[in-house]
Protein backbone atom coordinates (compact mmCIF):
# COMPACT_ATOMS: atom_id res chain seq x y z
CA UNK A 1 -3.39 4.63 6.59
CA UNK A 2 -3.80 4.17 2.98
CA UNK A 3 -3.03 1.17 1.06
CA UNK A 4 -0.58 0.85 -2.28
CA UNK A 5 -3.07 1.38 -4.48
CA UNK A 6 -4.48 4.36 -3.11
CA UNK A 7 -0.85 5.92 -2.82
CA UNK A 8 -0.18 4.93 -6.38
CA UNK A 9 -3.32 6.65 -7.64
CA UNK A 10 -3.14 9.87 -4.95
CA UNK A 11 0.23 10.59 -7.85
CA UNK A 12 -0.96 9.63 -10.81
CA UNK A 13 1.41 6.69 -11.15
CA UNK A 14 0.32 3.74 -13.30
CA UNK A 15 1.09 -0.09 -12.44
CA UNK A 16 3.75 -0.13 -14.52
CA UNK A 17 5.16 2.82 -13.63
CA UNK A 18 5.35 1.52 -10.03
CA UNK A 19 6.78 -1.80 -11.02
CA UNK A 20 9.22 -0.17 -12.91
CA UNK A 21 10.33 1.71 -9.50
CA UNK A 22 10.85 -0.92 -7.73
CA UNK A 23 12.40 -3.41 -10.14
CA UNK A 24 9.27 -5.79 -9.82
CA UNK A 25 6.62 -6.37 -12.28
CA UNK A 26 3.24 -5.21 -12.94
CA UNK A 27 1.73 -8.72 -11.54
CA UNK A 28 3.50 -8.06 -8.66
CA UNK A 29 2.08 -4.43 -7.89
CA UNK A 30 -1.76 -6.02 -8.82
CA UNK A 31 -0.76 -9.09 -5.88
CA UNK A 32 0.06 -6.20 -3.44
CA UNK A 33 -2.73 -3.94 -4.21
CA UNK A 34 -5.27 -6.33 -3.76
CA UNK A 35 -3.67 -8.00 -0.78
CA UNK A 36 -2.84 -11.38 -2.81
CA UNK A 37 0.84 -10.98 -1.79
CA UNK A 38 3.01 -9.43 1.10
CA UNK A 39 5.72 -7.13 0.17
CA UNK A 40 9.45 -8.36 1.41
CA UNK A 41 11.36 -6.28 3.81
CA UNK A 42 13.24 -4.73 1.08
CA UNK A 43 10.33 -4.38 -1.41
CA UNK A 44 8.32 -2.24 1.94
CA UNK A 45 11.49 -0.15 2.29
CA UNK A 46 11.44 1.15 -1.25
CA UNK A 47 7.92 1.24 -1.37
CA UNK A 48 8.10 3.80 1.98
CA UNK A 49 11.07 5.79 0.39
CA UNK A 50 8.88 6.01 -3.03
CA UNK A 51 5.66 7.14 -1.30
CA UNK A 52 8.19 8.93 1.54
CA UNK A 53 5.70 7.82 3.65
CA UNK A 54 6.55 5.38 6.86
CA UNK A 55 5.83 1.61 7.24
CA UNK A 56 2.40 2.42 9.66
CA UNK A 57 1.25 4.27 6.66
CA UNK A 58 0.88 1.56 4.32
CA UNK A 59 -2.19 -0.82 4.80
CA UNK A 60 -1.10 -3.78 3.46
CA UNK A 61 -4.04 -5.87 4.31
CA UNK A 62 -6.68 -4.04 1.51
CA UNK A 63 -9.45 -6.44 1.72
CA UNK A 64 -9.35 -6.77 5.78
CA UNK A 65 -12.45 -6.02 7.29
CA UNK A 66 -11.78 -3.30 9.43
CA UNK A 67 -12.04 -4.65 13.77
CA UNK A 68 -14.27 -2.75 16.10
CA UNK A 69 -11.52 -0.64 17.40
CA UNK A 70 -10.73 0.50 14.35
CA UNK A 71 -13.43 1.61 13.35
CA UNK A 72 -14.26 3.55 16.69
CA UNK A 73 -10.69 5.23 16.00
CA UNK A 74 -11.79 6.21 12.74
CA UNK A 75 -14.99 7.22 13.77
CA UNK A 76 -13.26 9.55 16.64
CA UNK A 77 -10.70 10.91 14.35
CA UNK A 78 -12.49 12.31 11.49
């Protein structure tokens, strides 16, 4: 799971660049990245067909602390 930013950055896309994609701003994009903000329904849809990447992919929550059991699962994945 990777979060906006990090799919943003894995193709060289600036903020703007993003907001521009999805017909928000760059203030927006900065409130998802950072977790400040929850994308709509709609927003997550073109965000998924932008990245082509599906909904469990995107970790919206950046600045969670990751729980126990995900961190075992990460642990017993890599």
């Amino acid at each position: 799971m990777k979060t906006i930013r990090e799919l943003r950055e894995a193709r060289g896309e600036s903020e703007q660049h993003l907001a521009d994609a999805l017909g928000a701003t760059r203030q927006d994009i900065q409130d998802l990245e950072i977790g400040v903000a929850s994308p709509s329904v709609t927003r997550l849809r073109l965000l998924t067909e932008h990245f082509g990447v599906g909904e469990e992919d995107i970790d919206l929550e950046p600045n969670r602390s990751p729980s126990l059991g995900d961190q075992m699962l990460e642990s017993i994945t890599e």
